[in-house]
PDB file of N, CA and C in Angstrom:
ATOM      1  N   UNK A   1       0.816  -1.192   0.000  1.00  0.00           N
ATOM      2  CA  UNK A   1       0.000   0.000   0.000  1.00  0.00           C
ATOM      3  C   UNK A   1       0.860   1.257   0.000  1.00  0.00           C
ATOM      4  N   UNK A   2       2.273   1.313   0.227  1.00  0.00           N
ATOM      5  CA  UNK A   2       3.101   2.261   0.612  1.00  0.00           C
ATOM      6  C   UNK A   2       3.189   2.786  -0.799  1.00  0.00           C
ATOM      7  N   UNK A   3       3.621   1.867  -1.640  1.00  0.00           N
ATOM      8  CA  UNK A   3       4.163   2.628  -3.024  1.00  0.00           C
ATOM      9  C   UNK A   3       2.572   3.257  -4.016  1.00  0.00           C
ATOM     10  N   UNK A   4       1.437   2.714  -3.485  1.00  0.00           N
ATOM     11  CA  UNK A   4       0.369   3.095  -4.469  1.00  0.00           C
ATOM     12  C   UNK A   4       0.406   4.598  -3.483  1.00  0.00           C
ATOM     13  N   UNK A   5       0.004   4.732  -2.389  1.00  0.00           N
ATOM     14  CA  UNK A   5       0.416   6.521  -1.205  1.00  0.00           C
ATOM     15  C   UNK A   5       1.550   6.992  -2.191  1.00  0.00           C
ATOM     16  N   UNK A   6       2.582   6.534  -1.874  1.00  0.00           N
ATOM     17  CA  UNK A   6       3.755   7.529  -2.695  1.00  0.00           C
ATOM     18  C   UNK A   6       3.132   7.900  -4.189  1.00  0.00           C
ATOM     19  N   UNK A   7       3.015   7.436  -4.759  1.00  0.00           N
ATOM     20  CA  UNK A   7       2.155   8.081  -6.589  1.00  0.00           C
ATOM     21  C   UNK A   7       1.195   8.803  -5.965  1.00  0.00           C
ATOM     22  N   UNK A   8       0.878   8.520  -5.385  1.00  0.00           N
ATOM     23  CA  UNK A   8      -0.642   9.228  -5.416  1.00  0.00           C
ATOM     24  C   UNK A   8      -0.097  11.189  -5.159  1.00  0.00           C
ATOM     25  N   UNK A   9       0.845  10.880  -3.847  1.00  0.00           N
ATOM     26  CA  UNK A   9       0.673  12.056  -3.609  1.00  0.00           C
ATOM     27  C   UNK A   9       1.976  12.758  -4.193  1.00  0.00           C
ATOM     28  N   UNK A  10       2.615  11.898  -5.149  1.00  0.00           N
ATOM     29  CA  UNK A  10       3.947  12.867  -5.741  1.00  0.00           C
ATOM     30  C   UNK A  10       2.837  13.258  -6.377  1.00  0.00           C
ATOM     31  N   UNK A  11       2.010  12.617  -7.938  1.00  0.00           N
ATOM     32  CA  UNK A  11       1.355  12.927  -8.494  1.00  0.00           C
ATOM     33  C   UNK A  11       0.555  14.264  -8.511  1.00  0.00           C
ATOM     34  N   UNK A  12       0.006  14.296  -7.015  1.00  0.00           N
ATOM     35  CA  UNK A  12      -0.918  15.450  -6.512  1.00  0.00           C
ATOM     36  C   UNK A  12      -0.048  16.666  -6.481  1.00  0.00           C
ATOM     37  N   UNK A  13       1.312  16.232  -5.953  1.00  0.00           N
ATOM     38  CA  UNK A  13       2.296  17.797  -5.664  1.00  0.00           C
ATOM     39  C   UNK A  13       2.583  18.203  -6.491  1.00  0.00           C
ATOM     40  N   UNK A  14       2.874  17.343  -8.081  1.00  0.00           N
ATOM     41  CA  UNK A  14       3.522  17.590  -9.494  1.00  0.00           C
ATOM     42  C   UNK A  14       2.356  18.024 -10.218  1.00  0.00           C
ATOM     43  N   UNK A  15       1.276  18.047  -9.810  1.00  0.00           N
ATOM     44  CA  UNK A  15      -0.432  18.474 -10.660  1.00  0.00           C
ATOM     45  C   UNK A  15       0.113  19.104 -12.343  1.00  0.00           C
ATOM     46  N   UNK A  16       0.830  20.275 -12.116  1.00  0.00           N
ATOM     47  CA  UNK A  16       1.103  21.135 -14.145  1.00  0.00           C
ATOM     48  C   UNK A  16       2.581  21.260 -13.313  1.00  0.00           C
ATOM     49  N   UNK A  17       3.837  20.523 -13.047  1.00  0.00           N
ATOM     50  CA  UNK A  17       5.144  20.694 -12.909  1.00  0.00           C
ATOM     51  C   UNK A  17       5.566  20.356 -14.338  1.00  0.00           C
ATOM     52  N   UNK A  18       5.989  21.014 -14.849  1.00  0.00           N
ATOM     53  CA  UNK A  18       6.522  20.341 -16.231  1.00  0.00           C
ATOM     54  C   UNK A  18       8.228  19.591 -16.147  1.00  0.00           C
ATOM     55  N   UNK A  19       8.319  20.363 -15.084  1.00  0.00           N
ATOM     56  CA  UNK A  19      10.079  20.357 -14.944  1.00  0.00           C
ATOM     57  C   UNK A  19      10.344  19.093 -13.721  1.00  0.00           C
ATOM     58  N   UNK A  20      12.060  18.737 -13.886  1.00  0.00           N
ATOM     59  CA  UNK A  20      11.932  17.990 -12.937  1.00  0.00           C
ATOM     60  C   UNK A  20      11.911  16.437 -14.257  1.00  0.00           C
ATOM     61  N   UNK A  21      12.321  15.075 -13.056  1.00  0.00           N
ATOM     62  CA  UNK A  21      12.016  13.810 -13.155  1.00  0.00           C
ATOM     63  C   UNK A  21      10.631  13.285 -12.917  1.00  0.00           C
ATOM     64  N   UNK A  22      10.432  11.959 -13.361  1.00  0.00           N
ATOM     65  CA  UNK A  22       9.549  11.291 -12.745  1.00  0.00           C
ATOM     66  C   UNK A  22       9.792   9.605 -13.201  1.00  0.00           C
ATOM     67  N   UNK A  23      10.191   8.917 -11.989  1.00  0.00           N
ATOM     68  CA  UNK A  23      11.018   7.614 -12.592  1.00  0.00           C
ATOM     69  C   UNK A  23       9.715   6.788 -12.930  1.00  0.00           C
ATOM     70  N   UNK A  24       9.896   5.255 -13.324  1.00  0.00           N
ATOM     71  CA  UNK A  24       9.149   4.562 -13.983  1.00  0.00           C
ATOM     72  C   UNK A  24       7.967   4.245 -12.796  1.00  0.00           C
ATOM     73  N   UNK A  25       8.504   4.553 -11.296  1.00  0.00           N
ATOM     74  CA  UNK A  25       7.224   3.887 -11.051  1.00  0.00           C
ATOM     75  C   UNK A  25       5.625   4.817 -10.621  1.00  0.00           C
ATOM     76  N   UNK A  26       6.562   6.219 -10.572  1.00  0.00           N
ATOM     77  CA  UNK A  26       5.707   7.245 -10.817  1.00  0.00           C
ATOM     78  C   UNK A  26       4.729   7.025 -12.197  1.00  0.00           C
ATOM     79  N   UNK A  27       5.178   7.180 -13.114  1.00  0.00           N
ATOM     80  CA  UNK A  27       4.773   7.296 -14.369  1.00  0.00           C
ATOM     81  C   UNK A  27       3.865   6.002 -14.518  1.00  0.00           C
ATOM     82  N   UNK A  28       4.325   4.918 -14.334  1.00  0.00           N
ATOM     83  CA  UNK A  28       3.559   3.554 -14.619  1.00  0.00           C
ATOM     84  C   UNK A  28       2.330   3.463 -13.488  1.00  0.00           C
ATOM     85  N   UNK A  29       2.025   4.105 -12.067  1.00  0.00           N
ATOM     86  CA  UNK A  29       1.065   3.698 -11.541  1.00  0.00           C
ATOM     87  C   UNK A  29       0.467   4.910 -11.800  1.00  0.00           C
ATOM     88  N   UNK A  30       0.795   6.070 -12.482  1.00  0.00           N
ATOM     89  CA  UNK A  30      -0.124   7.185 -12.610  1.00  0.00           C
ATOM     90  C   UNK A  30      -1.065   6.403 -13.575  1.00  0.00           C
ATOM     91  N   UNK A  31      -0.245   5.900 -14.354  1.00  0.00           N
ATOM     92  CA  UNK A  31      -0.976   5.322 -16.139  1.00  0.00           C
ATOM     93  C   UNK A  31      -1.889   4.197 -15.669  1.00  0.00           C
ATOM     94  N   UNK A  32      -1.250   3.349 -14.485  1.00  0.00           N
ATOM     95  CA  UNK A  32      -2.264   2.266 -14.351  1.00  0.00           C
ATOM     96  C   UNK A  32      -3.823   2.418 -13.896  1.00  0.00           C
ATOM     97  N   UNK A  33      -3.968   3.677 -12.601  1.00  0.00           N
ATOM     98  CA  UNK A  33      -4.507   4.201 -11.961  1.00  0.00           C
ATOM     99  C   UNK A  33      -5.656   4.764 -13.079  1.00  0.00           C
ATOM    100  N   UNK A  34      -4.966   5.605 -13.875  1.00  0.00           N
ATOM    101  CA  UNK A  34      -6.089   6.312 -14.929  1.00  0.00           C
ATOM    102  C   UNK A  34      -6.755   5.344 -16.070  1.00  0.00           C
ATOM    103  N   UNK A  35      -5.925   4.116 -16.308  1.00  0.00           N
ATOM    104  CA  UNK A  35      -6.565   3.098 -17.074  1.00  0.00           C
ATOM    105  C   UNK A  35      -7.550   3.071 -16.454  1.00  0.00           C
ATOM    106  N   UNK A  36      -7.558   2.360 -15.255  1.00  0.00           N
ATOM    107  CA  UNK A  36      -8.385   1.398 -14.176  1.00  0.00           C
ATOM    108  C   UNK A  36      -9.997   2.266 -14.554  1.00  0.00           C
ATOM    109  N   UNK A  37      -9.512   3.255 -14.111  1.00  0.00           N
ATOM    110  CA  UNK A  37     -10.634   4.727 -13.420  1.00  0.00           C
ATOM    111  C   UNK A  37     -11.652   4.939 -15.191  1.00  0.00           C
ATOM    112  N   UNK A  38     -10.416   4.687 -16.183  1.00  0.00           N
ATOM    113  CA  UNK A  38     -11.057   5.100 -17.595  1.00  0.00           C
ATOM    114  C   UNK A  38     -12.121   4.138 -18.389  1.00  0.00           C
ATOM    115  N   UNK A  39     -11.629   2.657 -17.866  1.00  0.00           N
ATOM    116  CA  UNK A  39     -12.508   1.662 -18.397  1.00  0.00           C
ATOM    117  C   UNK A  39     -13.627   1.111 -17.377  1.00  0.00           C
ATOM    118  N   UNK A  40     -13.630   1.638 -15.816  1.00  0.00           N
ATOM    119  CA  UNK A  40     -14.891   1.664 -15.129  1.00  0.00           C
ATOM    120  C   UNK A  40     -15.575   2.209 -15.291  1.00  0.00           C
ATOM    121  N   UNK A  41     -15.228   3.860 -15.958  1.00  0.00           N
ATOM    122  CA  UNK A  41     -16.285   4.821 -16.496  1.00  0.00           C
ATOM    123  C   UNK A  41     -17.048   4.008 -17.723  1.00  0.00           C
ATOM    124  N   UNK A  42     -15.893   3.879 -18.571  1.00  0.00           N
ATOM    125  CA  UNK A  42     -16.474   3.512 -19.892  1.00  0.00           C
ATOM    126  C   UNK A  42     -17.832   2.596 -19.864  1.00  0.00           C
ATOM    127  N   UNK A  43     -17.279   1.353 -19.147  1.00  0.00           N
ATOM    128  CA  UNK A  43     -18.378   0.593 -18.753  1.00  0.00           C
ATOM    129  C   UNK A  43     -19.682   0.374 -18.349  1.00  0.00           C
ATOM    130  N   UNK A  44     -19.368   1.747 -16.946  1.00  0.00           N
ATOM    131  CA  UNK A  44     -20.891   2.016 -16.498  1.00  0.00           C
ATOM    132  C   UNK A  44     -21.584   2.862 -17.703  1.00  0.00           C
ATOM    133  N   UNK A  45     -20.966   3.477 -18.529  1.00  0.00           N
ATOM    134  CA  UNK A  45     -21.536   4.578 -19.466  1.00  0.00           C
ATOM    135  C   UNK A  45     -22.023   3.657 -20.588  1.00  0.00           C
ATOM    136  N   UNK A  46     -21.832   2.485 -21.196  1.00  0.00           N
ATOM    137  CA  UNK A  46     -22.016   1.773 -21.724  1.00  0.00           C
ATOM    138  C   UNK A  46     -23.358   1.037 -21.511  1.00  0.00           C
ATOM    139  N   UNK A  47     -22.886   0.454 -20.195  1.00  0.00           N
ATOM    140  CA  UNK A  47     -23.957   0.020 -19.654  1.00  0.00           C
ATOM    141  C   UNK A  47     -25.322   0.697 -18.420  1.00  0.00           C
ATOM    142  N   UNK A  48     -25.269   1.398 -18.032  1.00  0.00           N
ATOM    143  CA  UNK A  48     -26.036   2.131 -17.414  1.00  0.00           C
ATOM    144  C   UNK A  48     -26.645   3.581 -17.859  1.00  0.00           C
ATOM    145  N   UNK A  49     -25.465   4.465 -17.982  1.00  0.00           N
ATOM    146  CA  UNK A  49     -26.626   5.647 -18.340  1.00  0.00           C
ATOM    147  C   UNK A  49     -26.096   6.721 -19.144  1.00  0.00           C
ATOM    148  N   UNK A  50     -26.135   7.981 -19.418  1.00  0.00           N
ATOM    149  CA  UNK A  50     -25.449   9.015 -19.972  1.00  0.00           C
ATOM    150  C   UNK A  50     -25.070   9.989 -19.439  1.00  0.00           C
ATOM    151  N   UNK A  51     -25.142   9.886 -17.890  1.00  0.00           N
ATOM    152  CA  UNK A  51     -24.730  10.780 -17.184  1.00  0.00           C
ATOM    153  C   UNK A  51     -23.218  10.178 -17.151  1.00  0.00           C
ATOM    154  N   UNK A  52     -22.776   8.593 -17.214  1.00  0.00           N
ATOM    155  CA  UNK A  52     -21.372   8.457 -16.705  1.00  0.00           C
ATOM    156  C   UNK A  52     -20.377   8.779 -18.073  1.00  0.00           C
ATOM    157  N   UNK A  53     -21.019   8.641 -19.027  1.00  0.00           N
ATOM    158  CA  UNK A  53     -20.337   9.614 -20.334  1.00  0.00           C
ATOM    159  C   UNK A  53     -19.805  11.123 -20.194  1.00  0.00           C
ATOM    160  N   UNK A  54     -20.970  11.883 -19.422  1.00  0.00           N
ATOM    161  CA  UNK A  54     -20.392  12.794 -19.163  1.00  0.00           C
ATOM    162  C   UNK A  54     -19.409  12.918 -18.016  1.00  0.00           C
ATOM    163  N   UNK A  55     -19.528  12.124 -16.785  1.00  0.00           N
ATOM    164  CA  UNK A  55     -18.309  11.533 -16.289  1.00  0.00           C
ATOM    165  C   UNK A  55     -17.185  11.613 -16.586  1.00  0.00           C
ATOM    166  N   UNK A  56     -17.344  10.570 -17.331  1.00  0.00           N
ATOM    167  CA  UNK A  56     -16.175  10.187 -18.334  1.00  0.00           C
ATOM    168  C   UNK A  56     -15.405  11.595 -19.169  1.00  0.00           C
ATOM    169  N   UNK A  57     -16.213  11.951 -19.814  1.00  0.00           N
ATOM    170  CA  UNK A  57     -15.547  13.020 -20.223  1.00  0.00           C
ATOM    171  C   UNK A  57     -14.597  14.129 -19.517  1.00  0.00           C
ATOM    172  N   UNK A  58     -15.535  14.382 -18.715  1.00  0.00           N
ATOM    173  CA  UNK A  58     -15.200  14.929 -17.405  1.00  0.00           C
ATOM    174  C   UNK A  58     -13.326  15.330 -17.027  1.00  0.00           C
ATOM    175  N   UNK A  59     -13.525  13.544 -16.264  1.00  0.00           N
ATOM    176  CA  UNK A  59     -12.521  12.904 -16.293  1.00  0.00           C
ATOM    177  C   UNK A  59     -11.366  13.396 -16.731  1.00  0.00           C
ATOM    178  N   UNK A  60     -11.460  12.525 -18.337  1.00  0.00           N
ATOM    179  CA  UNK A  60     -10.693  12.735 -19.254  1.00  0.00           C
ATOM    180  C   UNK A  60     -10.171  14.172 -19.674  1.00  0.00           C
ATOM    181  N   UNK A  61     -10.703  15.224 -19.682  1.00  0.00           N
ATOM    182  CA  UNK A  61     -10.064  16.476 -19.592  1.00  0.00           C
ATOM    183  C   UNK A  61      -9.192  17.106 -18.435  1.00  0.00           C
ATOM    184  N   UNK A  62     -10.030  16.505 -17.333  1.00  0.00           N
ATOM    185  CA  UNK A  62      -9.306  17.000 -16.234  1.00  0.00           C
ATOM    186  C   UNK A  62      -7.933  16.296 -15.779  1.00  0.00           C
ATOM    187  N   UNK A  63      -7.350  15.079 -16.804  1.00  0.00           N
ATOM    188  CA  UNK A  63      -6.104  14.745 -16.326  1.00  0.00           C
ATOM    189  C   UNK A  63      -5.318  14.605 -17.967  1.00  0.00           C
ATOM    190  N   UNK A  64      -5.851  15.928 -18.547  1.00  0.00           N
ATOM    191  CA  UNK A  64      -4.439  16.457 -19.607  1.00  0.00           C
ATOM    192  C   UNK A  64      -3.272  16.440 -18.863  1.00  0.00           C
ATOM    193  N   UNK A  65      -3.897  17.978 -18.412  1.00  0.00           N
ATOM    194  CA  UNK A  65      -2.429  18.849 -18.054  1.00  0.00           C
ATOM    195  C   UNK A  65      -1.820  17.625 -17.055  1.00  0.00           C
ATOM    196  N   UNK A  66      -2.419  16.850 -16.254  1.00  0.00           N
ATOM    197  CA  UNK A  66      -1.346  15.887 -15.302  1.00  0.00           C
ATOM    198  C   UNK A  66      -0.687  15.179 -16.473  1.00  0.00           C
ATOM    199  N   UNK A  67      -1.106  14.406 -17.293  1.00  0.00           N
ATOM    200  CA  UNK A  67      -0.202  13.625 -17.957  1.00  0.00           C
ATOM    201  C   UNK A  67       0.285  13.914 -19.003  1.00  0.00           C
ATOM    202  N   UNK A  68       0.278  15.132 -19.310  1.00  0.00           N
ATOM    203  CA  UNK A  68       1.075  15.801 -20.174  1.00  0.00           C
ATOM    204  C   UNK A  68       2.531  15.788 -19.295  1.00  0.00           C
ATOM    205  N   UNK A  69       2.198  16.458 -17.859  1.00  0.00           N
ATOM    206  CA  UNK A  69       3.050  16.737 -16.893  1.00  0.00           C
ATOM    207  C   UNK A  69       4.208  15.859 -16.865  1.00  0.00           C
ATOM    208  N   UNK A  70       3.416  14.483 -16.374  1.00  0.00           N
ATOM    209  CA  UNK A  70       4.249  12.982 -15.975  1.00  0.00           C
ATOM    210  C   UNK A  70       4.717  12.840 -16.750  1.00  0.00           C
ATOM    211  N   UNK A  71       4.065  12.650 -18.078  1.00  0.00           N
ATOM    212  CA  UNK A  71       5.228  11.894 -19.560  1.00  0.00           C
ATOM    213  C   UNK A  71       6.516  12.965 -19.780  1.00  0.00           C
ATOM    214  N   UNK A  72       6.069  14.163 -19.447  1.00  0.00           N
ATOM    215  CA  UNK A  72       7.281  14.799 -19.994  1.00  0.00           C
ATOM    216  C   UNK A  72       8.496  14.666 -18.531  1.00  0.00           C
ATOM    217  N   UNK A  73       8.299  14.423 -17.513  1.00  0.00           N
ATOM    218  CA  UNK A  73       8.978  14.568 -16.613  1.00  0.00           C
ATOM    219  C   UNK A  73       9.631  12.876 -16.930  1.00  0.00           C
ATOM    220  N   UNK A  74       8.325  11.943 -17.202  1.00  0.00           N
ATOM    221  CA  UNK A  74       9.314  10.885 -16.954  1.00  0.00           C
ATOM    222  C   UNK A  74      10.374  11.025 -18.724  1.00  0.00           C
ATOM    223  N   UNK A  75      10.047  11.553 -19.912  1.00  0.00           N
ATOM    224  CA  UNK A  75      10.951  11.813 -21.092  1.00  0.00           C
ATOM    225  C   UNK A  75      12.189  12.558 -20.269  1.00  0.00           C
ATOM    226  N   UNK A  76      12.392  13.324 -19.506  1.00  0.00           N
ATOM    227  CA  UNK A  76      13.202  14.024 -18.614  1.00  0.00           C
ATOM    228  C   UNK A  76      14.726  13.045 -18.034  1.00  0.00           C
ATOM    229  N   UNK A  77      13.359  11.978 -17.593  1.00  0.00           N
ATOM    230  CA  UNK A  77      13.921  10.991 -16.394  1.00  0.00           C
ATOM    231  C   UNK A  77      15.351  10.256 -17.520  1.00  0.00           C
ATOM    232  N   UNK A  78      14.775  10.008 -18.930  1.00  0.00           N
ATOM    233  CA  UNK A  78      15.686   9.391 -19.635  1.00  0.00           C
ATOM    234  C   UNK A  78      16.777   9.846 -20.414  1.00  0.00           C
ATOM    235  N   UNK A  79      16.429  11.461 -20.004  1.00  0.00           N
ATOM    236  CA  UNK A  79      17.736  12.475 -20.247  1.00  0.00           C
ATOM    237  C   UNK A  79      17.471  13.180 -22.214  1.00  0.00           C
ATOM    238  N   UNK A  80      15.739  12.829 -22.282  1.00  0.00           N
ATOM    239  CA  UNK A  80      14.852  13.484 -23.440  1.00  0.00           C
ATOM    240  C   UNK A  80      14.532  14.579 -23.328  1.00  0.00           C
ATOM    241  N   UNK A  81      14.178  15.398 -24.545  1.00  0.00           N
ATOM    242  CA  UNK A  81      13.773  16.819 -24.102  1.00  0.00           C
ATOM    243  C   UNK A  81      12.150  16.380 -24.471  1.00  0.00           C
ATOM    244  N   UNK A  82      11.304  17.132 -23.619  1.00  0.00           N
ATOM    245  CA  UNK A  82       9.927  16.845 -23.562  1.00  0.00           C
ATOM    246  C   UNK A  82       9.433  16.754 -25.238  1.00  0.00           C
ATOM    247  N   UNK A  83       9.783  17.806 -25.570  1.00  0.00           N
ATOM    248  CA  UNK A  83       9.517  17.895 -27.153  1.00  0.00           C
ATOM    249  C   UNK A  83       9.418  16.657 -27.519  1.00  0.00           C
ATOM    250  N   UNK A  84       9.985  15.844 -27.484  1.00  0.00           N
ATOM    251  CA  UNK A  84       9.788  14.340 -27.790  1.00  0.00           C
ATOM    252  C   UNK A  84       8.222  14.146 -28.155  1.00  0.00           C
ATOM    253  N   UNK A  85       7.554  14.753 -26.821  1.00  0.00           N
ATOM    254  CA  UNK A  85       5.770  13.858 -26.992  1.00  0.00           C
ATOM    255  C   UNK A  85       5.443  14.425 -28.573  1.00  0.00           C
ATOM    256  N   UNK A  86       5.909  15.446 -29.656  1.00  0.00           N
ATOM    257  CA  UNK A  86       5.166  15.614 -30.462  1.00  0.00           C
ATOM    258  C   UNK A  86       5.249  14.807 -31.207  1.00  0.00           C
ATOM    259  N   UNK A  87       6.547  13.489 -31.216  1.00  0.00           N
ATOM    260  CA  UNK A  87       6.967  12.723 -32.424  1.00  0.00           C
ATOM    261  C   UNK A  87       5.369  11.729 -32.576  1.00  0.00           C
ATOM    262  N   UNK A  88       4.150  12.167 -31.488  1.00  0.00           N
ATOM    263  CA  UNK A  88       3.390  10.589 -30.920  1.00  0.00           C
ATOM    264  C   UNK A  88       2.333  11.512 -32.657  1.00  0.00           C
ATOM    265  N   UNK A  89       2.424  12.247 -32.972  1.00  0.00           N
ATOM    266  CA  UNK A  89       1.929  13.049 -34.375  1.00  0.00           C
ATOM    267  C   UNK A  89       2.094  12.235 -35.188  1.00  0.00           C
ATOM    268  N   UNK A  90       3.173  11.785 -35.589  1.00  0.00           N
ATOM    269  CA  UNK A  90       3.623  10.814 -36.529  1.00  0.00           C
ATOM    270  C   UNK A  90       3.345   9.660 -36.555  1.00  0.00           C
ATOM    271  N   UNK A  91       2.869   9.032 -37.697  1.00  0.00           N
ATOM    272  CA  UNK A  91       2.657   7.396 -37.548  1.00  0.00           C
ATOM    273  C   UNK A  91       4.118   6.821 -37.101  1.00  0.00           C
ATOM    274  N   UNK A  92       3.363   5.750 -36.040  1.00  0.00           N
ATOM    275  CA  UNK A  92       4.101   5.069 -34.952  1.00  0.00           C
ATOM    276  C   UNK A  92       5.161   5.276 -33.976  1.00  0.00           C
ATOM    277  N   UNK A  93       5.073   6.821 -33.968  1.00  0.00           N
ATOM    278  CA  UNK A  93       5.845   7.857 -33.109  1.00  0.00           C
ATOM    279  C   UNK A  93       5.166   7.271 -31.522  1.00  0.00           C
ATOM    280  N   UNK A  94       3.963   7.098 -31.335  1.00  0.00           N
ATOM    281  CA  UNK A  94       3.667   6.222 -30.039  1.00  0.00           C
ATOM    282  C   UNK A  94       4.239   4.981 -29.900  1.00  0.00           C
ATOM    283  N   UNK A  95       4.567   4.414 -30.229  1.00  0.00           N
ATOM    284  CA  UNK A  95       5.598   3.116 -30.067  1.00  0.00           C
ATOM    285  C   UNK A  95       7.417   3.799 -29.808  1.00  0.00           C
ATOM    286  N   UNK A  96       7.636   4.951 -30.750  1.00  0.00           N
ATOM    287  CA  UNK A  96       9.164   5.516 -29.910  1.00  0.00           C
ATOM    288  C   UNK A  96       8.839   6.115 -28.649  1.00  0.00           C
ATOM    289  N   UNK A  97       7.645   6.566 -28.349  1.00  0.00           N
ATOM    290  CA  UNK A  97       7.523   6.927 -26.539  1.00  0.00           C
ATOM    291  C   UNK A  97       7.357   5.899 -26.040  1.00  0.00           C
ATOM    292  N   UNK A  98       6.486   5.069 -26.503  1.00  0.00           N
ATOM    293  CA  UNK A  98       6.642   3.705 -25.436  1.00  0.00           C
ATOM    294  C   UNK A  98       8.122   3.177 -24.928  1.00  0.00           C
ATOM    295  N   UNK A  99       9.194   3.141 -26.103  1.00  0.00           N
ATOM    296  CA  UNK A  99      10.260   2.665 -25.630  1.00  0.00           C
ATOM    297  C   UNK A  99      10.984   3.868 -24.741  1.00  0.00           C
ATOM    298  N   UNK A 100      10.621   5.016 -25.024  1.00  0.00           N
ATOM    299  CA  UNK A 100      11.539   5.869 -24.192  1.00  0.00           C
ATOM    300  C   UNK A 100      10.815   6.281 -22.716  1.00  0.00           C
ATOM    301  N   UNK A 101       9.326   5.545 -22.519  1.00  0.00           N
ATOM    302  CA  UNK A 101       8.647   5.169 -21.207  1.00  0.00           C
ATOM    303  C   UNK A 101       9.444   4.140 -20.318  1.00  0.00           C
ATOM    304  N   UNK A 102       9.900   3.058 -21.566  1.00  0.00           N
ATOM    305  CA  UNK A 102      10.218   1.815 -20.413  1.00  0.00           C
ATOM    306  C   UNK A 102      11.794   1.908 -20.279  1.00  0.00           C
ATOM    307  N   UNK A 103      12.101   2.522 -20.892  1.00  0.00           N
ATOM    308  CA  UNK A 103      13.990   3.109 -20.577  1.00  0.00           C
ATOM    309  C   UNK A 103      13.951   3.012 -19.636  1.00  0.00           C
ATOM    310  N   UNK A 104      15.139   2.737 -18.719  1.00  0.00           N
ATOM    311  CA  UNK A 104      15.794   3.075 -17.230  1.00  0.00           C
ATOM    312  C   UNK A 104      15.891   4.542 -17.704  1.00  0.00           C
ATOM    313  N   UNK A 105      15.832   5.238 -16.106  1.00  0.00           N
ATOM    314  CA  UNK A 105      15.698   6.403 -16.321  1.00  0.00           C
ATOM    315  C   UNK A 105      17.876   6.655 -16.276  1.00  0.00           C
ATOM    316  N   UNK A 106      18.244   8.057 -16.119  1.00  0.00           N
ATOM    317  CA  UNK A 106      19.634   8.246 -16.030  1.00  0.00           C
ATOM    318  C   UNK A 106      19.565   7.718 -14.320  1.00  0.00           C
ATOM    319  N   UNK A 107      20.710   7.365 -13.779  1.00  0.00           N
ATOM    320  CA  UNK A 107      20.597   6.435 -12.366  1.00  0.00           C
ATOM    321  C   UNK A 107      21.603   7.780 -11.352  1.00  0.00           C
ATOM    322  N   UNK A 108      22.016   8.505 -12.093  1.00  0.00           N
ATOM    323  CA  UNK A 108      22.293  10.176 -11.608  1.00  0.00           C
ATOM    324  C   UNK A 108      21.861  11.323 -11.661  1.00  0.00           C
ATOM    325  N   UNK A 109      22.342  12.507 -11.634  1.00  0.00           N
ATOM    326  CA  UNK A 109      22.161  13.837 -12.202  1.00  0.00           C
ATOM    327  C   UNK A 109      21.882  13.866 -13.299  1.00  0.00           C
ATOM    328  N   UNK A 110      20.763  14.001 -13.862  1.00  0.00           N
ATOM    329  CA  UNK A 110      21.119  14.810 -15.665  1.00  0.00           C
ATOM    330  C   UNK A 110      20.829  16.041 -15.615  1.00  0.00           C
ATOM    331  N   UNK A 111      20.419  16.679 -17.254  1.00  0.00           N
ATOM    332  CA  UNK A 111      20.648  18.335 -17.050  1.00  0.00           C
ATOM    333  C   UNK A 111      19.121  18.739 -16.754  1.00  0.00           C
ATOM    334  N   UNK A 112      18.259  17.872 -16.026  1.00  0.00           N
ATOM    335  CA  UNK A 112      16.962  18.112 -15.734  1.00  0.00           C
ATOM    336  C   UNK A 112      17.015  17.633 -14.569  1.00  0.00           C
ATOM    337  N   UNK A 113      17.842  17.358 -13.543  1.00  0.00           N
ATOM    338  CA  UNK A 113      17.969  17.268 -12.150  1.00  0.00           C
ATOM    339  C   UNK A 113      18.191  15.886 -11.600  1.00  0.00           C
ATOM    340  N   UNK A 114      18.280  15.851 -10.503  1.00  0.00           N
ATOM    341  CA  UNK A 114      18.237  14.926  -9.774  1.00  0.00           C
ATOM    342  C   UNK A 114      17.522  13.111 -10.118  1.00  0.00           C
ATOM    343  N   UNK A 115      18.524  12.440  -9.642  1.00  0.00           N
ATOM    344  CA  UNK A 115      17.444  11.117 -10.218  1.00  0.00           C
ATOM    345  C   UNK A 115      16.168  11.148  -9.036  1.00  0.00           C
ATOM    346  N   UNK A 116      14.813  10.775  -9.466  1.00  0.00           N
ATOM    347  CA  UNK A 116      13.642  10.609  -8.713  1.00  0.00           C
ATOM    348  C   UNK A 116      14.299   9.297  -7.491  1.00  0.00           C
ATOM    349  N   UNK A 117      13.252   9.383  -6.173  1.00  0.00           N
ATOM    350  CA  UNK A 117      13.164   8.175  -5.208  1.00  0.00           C
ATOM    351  C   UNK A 117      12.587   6.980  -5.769  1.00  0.00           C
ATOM    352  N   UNK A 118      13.028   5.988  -5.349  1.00  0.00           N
ATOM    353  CA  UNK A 118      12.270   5.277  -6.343  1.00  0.00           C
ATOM    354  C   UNK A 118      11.006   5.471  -5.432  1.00  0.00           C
ATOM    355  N   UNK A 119       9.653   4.198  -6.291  1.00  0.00           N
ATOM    356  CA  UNK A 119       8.422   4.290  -5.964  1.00  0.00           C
ATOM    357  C   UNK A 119       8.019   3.757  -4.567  1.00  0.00           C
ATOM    358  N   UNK A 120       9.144   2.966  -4.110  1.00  0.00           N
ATOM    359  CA  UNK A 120       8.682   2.282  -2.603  1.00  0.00           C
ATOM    360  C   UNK A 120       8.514   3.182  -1.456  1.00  0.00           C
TER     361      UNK A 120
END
């Protein structure tokens, strides 16, 4: 339960930080967390009513700016310049962020700071 507390509340302190790290396990339970939350909406909206669509929508706007935030901090983590997220424009430019998601991040200093704690 310790490491799902730690995401939660780096997450909350980093809300629009653009700057800065964010190692893999930041980044991976933010992503897991918003899956989870995205396909329970979907579901009930599917199946129950049209209010959870708007939910859903909801939702979904209100965690841009966070994961705009995270991806670029964790592109950071691997010693990328954020600019990177525009390559996801390009066909199969989301598959070169995926690999530069699951990179080890730099395991020191880079020129975007400090390596992150890990997630435990």
């Amino acid at each position: 339960m310790a490491i799902i507390d730690n995401w939660k509340l780096v997450v909350l302190e980093r809300y629009a930080k653009f700057d800065g790290r964010a190692g893999q396990g930041e980044f991976w339970w933010y992503y897991l967390a918003n899956l989870i939350i995205a396909v329970v909406l979907g579901v009930l909206a599917a199946a129950i009513h049209w209010v959870f669509w708007l939910i859903f929508v909801v939702y979904a706007l209100s965690i841009i700016i966070p994961t705009v935030a995270v991806s670029i901090r964790r592109l950071h983590d691997t010693d990328k310049s954020g600019w990177w997220m525009l390559i996801s424009f390009v066909p199969f430019g989301g598959l070169v962020l995926l690999v530069f998601y699951v990179m080890s991040g730099s395991p020191h200093q880079n020129r975007y700071g400090d390596a992150p704690a890990p997630a435990a």
